[in-house]
Structure formats: structure tokens, C-alpha cells
Protein backbone atom coordinates (compact mmCIF):
# COMPACT_ATOMS: atom_id res chain seq x y z
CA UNK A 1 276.48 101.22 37.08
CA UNK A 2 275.90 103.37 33.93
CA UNK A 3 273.19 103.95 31.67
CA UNK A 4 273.12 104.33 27.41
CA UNK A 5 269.83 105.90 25.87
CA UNK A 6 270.22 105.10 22.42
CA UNK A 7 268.17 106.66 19.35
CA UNK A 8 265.24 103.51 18.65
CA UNK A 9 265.84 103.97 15.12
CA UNK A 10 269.22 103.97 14.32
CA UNK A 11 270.61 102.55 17.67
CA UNK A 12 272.73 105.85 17.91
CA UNK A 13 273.85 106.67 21.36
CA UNK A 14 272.37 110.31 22.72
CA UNK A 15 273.53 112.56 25.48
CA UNK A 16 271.55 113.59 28.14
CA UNK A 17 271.71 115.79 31.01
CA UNK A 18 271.89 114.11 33.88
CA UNK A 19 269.60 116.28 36.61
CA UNK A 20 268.96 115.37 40.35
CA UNK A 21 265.10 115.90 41.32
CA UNK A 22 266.61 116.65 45.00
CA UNK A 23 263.37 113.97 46.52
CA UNK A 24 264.85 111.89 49.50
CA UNK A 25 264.11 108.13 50.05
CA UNK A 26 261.67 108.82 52.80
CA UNK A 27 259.32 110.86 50.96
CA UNK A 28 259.16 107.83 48.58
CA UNK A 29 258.06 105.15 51.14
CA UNK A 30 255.17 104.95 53.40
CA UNK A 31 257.20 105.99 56.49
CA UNK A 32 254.44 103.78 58.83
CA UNK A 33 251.41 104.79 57.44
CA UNK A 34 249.29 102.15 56.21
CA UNK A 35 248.84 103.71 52.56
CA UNK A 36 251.03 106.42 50.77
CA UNK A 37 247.82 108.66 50.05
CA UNK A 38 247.26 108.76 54.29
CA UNK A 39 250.54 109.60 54.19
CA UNK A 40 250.31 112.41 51.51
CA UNK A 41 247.35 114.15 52.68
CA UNK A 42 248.86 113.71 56.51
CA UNK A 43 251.89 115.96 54.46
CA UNK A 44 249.78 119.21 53.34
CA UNK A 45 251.01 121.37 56.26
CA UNK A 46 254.54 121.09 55.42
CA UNK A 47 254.17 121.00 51.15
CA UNK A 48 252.58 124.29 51.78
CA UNK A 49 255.31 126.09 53.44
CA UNK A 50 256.98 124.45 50.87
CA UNK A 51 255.35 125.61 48.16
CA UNK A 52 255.97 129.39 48.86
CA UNK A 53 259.53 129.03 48.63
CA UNK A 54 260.05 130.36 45.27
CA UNK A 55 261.77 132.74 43.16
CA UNK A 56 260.18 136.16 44.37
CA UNK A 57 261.47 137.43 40.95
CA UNK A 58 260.00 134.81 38.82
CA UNK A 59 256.62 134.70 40.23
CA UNK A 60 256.49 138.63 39.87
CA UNK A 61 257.38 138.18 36.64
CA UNK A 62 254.95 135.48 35.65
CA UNK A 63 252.41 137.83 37.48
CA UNK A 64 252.89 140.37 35.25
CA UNK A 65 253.22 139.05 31.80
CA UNK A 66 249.59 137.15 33.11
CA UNK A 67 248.16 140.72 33.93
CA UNK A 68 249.52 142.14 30.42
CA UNK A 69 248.75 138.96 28.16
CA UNK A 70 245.79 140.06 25.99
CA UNK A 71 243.86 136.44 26.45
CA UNK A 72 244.44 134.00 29.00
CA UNK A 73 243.73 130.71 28.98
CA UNK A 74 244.51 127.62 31.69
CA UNK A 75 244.83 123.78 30.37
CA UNK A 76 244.39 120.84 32.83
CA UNK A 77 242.61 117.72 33.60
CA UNK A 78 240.75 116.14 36.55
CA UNK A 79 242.15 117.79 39.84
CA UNK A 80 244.18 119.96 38.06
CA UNK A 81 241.49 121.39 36.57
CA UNK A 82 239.50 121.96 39.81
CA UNK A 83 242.90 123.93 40.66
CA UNK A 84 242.66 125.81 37.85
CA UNK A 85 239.16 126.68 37.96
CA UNK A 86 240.21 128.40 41.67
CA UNK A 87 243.02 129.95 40.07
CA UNK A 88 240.36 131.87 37.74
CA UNK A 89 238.58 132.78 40.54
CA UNK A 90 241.56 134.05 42.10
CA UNK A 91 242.92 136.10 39.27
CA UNK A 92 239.76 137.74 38.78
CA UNK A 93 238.91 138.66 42.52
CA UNK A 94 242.38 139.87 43.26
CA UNK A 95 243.46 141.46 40.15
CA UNK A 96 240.30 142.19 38.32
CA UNK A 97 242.04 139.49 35.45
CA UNK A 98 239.52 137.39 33.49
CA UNK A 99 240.71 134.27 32.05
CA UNK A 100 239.70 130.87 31.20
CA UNK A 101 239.57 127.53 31.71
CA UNK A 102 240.02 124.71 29.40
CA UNK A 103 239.80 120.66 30.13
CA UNK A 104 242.64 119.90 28.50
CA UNK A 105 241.35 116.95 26.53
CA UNK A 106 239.09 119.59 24.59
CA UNK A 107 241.99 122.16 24.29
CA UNK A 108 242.72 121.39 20.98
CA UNK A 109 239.48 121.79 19.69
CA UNK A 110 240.01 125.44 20.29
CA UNK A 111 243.37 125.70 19.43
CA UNK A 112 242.23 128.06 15.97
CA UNK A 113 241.59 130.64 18.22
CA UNK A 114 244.70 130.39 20.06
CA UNK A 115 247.92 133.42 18.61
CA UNK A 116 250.82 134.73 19.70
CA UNK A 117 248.49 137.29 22.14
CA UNK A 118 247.61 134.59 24.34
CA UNK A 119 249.44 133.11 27.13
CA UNK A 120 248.61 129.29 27.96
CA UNK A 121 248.93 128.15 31.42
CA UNK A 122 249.12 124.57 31.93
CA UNK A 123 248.80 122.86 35.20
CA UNK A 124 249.95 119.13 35.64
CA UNK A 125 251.45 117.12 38.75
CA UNK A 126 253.45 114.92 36.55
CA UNK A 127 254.28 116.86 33.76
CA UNK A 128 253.73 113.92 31.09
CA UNK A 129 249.47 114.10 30.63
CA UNK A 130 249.34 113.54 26.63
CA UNK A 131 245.94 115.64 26.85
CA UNK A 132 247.83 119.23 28.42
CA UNK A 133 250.79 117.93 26.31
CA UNK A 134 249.02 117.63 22.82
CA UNK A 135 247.58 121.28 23.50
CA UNK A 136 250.24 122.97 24.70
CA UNK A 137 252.42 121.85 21.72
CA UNK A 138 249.15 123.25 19.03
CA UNK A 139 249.38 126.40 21.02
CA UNK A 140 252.98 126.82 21.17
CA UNK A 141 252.79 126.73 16.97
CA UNK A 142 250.50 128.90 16.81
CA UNK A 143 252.67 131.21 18.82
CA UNK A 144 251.43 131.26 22.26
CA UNK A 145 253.55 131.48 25.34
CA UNK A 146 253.98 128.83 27.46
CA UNK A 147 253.57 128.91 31.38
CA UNK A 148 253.46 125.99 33.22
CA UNK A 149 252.59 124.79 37.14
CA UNK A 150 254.15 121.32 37.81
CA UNK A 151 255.69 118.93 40.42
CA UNK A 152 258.14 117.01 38.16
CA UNK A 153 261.51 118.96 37.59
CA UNK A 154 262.45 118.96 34.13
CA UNK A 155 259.40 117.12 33.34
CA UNK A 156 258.22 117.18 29.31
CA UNK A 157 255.73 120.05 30.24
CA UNK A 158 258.51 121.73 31.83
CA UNK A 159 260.99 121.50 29.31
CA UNK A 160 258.51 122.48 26.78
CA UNK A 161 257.32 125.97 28.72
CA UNK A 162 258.58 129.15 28.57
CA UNK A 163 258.52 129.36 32.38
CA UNK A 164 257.73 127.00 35.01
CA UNK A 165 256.84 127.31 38.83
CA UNK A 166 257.28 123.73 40.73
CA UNK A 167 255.00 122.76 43.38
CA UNK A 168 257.72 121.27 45.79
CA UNK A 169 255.52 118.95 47.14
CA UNK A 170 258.05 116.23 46.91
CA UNK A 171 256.96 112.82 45.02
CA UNK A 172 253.22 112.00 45.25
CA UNK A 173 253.32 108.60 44.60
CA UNK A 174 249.04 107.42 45.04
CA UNK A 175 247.17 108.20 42.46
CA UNK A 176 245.02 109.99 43.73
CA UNK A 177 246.12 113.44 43.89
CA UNK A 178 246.16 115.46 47.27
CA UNK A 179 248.80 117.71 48.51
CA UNK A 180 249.91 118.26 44.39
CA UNK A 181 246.19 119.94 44.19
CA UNK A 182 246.98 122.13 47.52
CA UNK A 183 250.48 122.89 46.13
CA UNK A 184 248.57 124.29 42.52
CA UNK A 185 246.34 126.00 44.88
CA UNK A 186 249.07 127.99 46.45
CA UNK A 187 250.73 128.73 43.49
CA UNK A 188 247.59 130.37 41.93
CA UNK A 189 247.33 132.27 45.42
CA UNK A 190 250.93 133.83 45.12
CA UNK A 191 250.36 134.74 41.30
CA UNK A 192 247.52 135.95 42.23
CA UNK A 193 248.66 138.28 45.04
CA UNK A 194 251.82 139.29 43.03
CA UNK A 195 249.67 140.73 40.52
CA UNK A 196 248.82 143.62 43.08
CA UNK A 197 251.92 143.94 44.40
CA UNK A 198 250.99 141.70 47.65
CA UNK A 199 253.66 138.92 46.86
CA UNK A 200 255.09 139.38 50.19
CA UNK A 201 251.39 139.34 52.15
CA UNK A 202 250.81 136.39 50.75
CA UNK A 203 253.55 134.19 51.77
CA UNK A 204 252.91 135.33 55.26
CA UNK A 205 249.14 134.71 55.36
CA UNK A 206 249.90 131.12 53.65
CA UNK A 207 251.91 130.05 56.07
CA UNK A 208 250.05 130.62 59.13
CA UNK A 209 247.39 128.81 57.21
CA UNK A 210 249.55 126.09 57.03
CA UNK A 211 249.31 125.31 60.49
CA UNK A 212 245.64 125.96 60.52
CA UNK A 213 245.77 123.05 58.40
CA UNK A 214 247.10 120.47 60.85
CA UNK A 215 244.81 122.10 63.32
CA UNK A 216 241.81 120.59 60.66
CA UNK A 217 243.74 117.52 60.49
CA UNK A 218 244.16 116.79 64.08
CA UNK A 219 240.28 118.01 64.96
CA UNK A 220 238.71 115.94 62.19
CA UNK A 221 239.96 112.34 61.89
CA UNK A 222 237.85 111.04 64.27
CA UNK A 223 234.42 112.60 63.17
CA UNK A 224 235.75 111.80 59.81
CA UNK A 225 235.45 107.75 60.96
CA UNK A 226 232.49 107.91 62.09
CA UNK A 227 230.74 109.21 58.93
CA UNK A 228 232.68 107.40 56.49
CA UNK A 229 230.76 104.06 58.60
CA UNK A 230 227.46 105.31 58.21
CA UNK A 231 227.85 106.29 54.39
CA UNK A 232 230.26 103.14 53.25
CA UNK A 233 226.96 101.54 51.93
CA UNK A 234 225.66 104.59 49.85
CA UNK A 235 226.77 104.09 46.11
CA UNK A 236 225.49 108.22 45.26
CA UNK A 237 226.87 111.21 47.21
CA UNK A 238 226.32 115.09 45.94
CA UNK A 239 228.52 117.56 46.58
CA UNK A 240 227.21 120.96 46.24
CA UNK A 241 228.80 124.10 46.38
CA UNK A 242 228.87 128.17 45.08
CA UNK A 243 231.47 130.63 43.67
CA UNK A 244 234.73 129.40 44.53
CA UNK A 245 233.09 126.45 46.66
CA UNK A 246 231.39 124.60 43.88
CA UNK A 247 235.13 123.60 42.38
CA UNK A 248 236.00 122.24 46.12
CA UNK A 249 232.99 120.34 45.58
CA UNK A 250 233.87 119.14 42.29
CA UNK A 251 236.82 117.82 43.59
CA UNK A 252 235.90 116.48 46.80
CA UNK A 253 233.41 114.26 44.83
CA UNK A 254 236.34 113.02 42.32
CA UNK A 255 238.55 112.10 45.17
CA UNK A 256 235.75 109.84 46.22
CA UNK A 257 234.72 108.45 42.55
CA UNK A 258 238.17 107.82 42.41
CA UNK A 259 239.34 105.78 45.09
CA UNK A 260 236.14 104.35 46.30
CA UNK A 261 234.32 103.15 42.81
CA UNK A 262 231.15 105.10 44.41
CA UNK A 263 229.24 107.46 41.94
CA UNK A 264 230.28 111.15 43.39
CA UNK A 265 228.52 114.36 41.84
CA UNK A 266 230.22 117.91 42.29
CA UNK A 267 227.79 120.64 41.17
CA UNK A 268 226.73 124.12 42.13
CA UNK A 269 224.49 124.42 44.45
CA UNK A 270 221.62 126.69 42.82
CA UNK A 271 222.20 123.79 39.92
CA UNK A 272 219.77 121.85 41.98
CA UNK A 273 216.55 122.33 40.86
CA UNK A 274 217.11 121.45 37.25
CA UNK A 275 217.60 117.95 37.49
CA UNK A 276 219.49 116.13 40.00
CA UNK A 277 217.05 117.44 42.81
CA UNK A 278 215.17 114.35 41.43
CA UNK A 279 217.75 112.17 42.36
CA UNK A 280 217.40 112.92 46.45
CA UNK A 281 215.90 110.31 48.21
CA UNK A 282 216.08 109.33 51.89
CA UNK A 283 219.51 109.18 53.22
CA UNK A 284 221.50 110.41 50.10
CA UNK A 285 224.52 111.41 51.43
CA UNK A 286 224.51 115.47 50.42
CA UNK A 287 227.64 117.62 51.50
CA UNK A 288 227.26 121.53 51.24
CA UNK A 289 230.57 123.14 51.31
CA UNK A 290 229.73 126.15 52.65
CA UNK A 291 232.09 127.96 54.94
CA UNK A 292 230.70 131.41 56.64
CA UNK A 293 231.42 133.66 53.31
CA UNK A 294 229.56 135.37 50.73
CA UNK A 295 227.73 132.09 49.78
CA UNK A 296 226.87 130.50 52.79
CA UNK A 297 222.99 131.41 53.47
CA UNK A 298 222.14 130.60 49.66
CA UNK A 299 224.12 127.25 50.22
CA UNK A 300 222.64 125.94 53.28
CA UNK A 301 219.07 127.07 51.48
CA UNK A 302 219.96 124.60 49.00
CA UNK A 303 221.09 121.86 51.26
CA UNK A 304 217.74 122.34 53.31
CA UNK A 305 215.94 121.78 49.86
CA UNK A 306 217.64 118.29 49.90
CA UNK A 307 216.71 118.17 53.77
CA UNK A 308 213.19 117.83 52.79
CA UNK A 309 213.57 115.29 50.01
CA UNK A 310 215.13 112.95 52.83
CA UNK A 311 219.09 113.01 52.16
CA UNK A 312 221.68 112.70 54.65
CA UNK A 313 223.45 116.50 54.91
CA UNK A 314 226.88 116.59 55.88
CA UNK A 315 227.94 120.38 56.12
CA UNK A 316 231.71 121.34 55.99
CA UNK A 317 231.73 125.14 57.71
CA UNK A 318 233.09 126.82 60.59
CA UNK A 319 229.10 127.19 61.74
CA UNK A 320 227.17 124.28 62.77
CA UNK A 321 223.33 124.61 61.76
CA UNK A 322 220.20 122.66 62.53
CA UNK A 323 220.33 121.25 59.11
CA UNK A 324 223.42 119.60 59.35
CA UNK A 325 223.01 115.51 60.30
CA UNK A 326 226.65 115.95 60.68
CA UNK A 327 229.06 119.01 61.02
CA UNK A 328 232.57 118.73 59.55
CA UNK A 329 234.21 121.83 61.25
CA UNK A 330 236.68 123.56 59.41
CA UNK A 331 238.24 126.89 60.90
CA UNK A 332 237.43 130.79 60.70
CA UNK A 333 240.02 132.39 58.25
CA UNK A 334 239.96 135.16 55.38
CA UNK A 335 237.28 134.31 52.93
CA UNK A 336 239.57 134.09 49.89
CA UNK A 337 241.76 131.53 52.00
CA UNK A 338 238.74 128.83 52.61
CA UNK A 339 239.93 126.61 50.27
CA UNK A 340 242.84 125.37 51.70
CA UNK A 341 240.90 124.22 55.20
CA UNK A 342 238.06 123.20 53.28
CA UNK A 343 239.81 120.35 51.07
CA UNK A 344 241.71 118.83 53.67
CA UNK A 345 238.44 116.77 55.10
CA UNK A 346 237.31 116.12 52.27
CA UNK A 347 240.26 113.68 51.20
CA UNK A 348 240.15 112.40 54.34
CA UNK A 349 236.38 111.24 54.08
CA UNK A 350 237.34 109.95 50.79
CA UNK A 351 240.02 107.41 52.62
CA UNK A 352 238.22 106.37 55.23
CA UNK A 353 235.23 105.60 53.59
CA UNK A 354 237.64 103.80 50.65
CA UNK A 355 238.92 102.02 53.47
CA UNK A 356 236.17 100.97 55.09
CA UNK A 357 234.63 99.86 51.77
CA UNK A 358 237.90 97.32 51.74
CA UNK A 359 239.36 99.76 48.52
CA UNK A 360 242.75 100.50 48.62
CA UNK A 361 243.20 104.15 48.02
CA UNK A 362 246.74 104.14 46.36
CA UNK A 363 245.50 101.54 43.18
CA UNK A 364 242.20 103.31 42.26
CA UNK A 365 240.65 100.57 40.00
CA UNK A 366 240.98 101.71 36.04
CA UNK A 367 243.48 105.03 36.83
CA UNK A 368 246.88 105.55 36.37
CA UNK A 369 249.00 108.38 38.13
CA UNK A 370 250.01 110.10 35.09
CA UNK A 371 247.65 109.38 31.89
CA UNK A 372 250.06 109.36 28.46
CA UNK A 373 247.66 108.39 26.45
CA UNK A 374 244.43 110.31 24.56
């Protein structure tokens, strides 16, 4: 068997490199699992230890040019954007860096301000996103340098960067993204940590979480059923969330917009009280993502304000409270490490309760898995 690519113009044959993506047949197929994003999410312990096997060199280096670049700036859409917004979080707690985040399908808009000072990261799973591609190219004229987080080797947004850290997450075929948006999350951590020299801390720390991870898995799935059957029949769950936590809410919400056609709202908590505290009523489904850290008592304040209006409060922490209706118990670990544990669930509610609304999870109704067109 052989293949031609020929020019569509002038039917000229063209070389190309032929390049092996190194993804076995099994990580393509359901292996038993009834859909492929079960399977995916089912993955996350292993991508992770995946994920920190890189190039100790090039992620120093990356590190540094981030910490020297005069301006900053990180392009991506949907979950890769949530991502991104924890990277930020990361790079300024760690190493004291401020940057910023741009949805990708508003990058260009800004691209005027964009010069050969800044560095662009762009974060994708696939690579091909026409919205991070159209910006990166603007910024690239303008003289920007390009630095790129993605899953697909040798992927357009790959080929097009300056440098590139893969996820190694293997092939994610749903469409709904899940161990891709743990993946970006670990690759922010280890930039992050190489910035101060801790490179070498953080690998370690990473992957003991990574076995934390199945530990939230394997405690979970049950608990996980049973709510998913008592909210299948809401159509409008809140999410709420502070400091690094309102992003996990943000995308805990989109996984369930997307796979269960149920209007999800991600929002900071203390956001409240100017407008969608109006939209409480008895038995709203509200989950407060508040693990035991810095922004835990103002949190659970807010989800007791929603307590009172009548909703349904569904707390994801490692401390039960009186005003959860349900606890979703994630583990104890280092504060800055809470978002790995604290995703993990929330996919999971997100499948059951697709499931159990007779969705199927893999074929999100309007999506595609890689979006190559404005």
C-alpha cells in the first residue's frame, strides 16, 4: 500500500516526512469499557506518570525563557483554557510570574499589542483548533515566540512553534476532553516548578499524586451513581468555586454542558450575589469545589447562601460539613496539588449523569473533537 499527496492546484506530487505517533491499537479502542470517555478518564493515573516523562533540559529551558520573556500571554479554548487559566495561577504562585490568559477566539483582536518581547503559549489537545491557529500565526508576524502544549506529535501547532512539550496522554478519541486537560495541568505544574529550580520535586510529588488519583477513582464511582440519579432531571447546575478552584469549576460545568445538553454554570463563588443568586430555587443542584485550602471557609459561606434559597449542595472536599446534601470526598494533599484530585469526580458525575440521561458521552450533540473552523 502507498500513499501520493499531490499539490490541489497543479496536481504536483509533494514529499512528506513520514513520522510514527508511537500510539498502540489498544489505546485506540474501547478495551471493554462501554464508552471511550469511561475509558479515558478511567486512564488519568497512568497519563500522568506519563506526562512527566520529558526532556528535563527542555522544560528548564522553556522555564526560563517564560521567567525572562518581558510579556506573557497563553492562547486556548474551552478546556484548554480552564488549563491555562491554572497554569497562570501556577506561574504566579510559584515563581512570582504574571501572565495572561487569552480565549483564543478573541486572540486576534489583541494581536496589535503583541512584539517580538512577548512569548505566546498556546495550549491545544489536537493541535489543529483554527481559533489558537489563526492567533498564533498573527503573533508569530509580529515577532513573537512560539511555545506550544499539545497531544498530537507533529501536529500544525507543533510544527508551527518554536518549542513544544507533548502531553503523552496517548490518543483521546471522545470529545470530550479529560485526561488531555490533566496532562496540560501537569505540564503547567513542571514549568512551573522548573522556574525555581524544583524541576526534580515536582516529578516526585506528581507521581505519588498519581496514585492518589486512582485512590479518588476507586472511592467515588459509587457515590458518584447515586447523585447523578437524583440530579438526571435538573436541566441548571452551578458550579462555584475561588482562586484556583473557580477554573475547576468552570470546567467541571463544561464537561457537563457538553456531554449531557444540561445548562452548566462555572463561576466564582463570591460572584454570587450579583446575579445568578436569583437563579437558586429549591433543589438546584449547586457544587462548591472547595477542598480544605486558603478558600474553603469563604466557599462553603457561599454555598450556605444557596442553602437557604433551597438548592441541592453537593460539596467536593476532603471535609464533610453540615451543609453538604452530599459529600464528594476527594483526598488531603498539598494545597497547590488540589486540582488534580479535584477534577477527577467531576468528569465522572458528568458520565454518569450523561448516561443516565440516555446521552452518549463520546458524540456530544453539536461538537466536534478538534474545531477547524472560526
Amino acid at each position: 500500500m502507498s500513499i501520493e499527496v499531490l499539490n490541489l492546484k497543479t496536481g504536483q506530487k509533494i514529499e512528506k516526512e513520514i513520522k510514527e505517533l508511537g500510539w498502540s491499537v489498544e489505546q485506540a479502542t474501547k478495551g471493554g469499557y462501554g464508552h471511550f470517555m469511561l475509558k479515558e478518564i478511567l486512564e488519568q493515573p497512568s497519563a500522568i506518570r506519563r506526562a512527566i516523562v520529558q526532556d528535563k533540559n527542555l522544560v528548564t529551558d522553556m522555564a526560563l525563557d517564560i521567567l525572562r520573556a518581558k510579556n506573557v500571554v497563553i492562547t486556548a479554548c474551552g478546556t484548554s483554557r480552564y488549563a491555562a487559566l491554572i497554569g497562570r495561577y501556577l506561574f504566579s504562585k510559584l515563581a512570582k510570574k504574571f501572565c495572561d490568559v487569552v480565549m483564543a477566539s478573541e486572540f486576534q483582536y489583541f494581536a496589535d499589542s503583541i512584539d517580538k518581547n512577548t512569548l505566546v503559549m498556546a495550549v491545544s489537545q489536537s493541535g489543529e483548533t483554527a481559533d489558537v491557529m489563526e492567533g498564533v500565526k498573527k503573533a508569530k508576524e509580529y515577532g513573537a515566540k512560539i511555545f506550544s502544549i499539545v497531544n498530537v506529535v507533529d501536529s500544525s501547532l507543533a510544527r508551527i512553534s518554536d518549542n513544544v512539550i507533548y502531553l503523552n496522554c496517548g490518543p483521546e478519541i471522545a470529545v470530550a476532553s479529560t485526561k488531555a486537560f490533566v496532562n496540560q495541568l501537569v505540564i503547567f505544574y513542571l514549568l512551573s516548578f522548573a522556574m525555581v529550580n524544583r524541576l526534580g520535586e515536582a516529578i516526585e510529588k506528581i507521581r505519588k499524586i498519581s496514585h492518589v488519583v486512582q485512590d479518588v477513582i476507586d472511592e467515588n464511582g459509587n457515590k458518584l451513581k447515586e447523585i447523578a440519579e437524583k440530579t438526571k432531571d435538573r436541566n441548571d447546575f452551578y458550579y462555584i468555586g475561588r482562586g484556583i478552584n473557580f477554573a475547576m469549576a468552570s470546567e467541571g460545568a463544561l464537561k457537563l454542558k457538553e456531554i449531557s445538553c444540561i445548562h452548566a454554570e462555572g463561576m466564582p463563588a463570591g460572584e454570587l450575589k450579583h446575579g445568578t443568586i436569583a437563579l437558586i430555587g429549591s433543589g438546584t443542584p449547586v457544587l462548591a469545589i472547595c477542598p480544605k485550602d486558603y478558600t474553603f471557609h469563604e466557599t462553603l459561606s457561599n454555598a450556605i447562601e444557596t442553602k437557604a434559597r433551597g438548592a441541592f449542595v453537593i460539596g467536593v472536599s476532603d471535609e464533610n460539613n453540615d451543609a453538604f446534601d452530599e459529600w464528594i470526598k476527594i483526598p488531603e494533599v498539598e494545597e497547590i496539588f488540589y486540582p488534580l484530585v479535584t477534577i477527577i469526580p467531576l468528569q465522572l458525575l458528568a458520565y454518569y449523569i450523561a448516561v443516565a440521561r440516555g446521552k452518549n458521552p463520546d458524540k456530544p450533540r453539536n461538537l466536534a473533537k478538534a474545531v477547524t473552523v472560526k
